[in-house]
Protein backbone atom coordinates (compact mmCIF):
# COMPACT_ATOMS: atom_id res chain seq x y z
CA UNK A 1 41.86 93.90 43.27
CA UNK A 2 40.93 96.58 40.46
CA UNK A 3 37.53 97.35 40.41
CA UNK A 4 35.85 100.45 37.01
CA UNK A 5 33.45 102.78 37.67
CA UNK A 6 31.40 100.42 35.49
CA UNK A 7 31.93 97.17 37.61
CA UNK A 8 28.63 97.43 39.21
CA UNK A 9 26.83 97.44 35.65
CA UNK A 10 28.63 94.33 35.14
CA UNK A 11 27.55 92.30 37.82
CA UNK A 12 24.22 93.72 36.91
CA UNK A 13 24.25 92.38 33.42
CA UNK A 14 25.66 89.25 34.64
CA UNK A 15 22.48 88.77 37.46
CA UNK A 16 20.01 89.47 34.54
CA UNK A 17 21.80 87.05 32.07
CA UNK A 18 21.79 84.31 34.89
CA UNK A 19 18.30 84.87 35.89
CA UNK A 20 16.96 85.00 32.16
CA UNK A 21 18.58 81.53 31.64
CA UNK A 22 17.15 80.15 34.90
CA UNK A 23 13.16 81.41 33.67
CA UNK A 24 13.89 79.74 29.96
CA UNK A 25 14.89 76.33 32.10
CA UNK A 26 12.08 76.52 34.30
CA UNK A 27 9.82 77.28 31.45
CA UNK A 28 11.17 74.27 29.55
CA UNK A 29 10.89 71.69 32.63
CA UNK A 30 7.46 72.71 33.21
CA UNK A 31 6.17 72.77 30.12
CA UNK A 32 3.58 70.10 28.53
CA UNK A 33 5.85 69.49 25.88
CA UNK A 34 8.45 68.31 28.64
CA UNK A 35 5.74 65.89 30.38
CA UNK A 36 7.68 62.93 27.75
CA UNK A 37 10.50 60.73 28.96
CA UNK A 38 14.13 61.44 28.65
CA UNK A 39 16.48 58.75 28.75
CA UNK A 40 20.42 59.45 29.73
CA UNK A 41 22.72 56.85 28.62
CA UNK A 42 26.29 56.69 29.34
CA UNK A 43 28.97 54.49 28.18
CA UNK A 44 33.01 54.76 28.57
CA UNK A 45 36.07 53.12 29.69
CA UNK A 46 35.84 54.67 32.81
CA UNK A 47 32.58 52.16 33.63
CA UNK A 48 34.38 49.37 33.30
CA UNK A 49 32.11 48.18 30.17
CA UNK A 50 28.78 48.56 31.84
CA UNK A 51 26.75 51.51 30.44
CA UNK A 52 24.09 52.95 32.70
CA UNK A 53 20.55 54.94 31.82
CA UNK A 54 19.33 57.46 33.71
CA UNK A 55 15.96 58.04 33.15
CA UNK A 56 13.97 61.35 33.76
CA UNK A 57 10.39 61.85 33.43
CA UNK A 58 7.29 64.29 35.27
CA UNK A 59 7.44 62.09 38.34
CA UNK A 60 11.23 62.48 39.11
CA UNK A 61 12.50 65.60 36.46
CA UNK A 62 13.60 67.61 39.99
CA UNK A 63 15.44 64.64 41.22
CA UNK A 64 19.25 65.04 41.36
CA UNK A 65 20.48 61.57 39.58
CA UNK A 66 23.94 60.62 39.91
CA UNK A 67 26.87 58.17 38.54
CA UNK A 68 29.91 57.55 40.29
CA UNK A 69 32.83 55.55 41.06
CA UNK A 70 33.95 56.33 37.29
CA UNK A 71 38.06 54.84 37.12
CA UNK A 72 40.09 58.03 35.64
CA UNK A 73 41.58 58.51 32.94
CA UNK A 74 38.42 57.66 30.83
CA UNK A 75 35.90 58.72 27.85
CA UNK A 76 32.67 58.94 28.72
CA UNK A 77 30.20 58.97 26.16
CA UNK A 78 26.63 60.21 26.65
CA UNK A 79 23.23 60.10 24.33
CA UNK A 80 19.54 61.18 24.66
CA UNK A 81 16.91 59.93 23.68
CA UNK A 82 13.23 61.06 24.03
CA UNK A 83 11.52 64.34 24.18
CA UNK A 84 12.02 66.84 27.34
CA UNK A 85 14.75 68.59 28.87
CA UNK A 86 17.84 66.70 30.55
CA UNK A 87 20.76 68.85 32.37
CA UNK A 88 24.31 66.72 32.21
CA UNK A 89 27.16 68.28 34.23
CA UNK A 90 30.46 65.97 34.39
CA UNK A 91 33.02 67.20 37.61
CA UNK A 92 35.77 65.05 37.82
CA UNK A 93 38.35 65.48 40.63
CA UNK A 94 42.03 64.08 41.65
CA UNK A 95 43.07 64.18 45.28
C-alpha cells in the first residue's frame, strides 16, 4: 500500500467535499420550496410491462422506497415529475 506525505490532506479534502454535499442535500429536503410532491416513475423491460410510481412528499421524503424483483438484462427508464428533491440509486447484482 503506498501512502504521500500529502495523503492525509487528501482524505481531508475528500471529508469536507462529502460533508459539503450532505449540508446542500439537507438544505434542499428541508426547504419550503421542497414541501411539493415528487413523483418517481419507472418503466423497462425488466418490469415485465408494468411501470411503477414512487411518490415522495413532506410526510414520507425520509422514507427509504424501494423496487425490486426487476428480471436482468433490462432498461429501466425513469422520469420526475413535480417540484422537490428525489435521490434515485439503481444497484443491480448477479450471484
Amino acid at each position: 500500500m503506498e501512502s504521500s506525505l500529502f495523503s492525509g490532506v487528501n482524505l481531508l479534502q475528500d471529508t469536507v467535499l462529502a460533508l459539503q454535499a450532505l449540508s446542500q442535500f439537507a438544505a434542499l429536503v428541508y426547504s419550503a420550496q421542497s414541501a411539493g410532491d415528487v413523483t418517481v416513475t419507472l418503466s423497462g423491460r425488466g418490469l415485465s410491462g408494468r411501470g411503477r410510481s414512487l411518490v415522495v412528499n413532506s410526510s414520507n421524503r425520509l422514507l427509504l422506497q424501494t423496487e425490486t424483483d426487476i428480471a436482468l438484462p433490462t432498461s429501466l427508464r425513469y422520469s420526475l415529475s413535480g417540484t422537490g428533491c428525489a435521490l434515485i440509486q439503481v444497484h443491480a447484482s448477479v450471484f
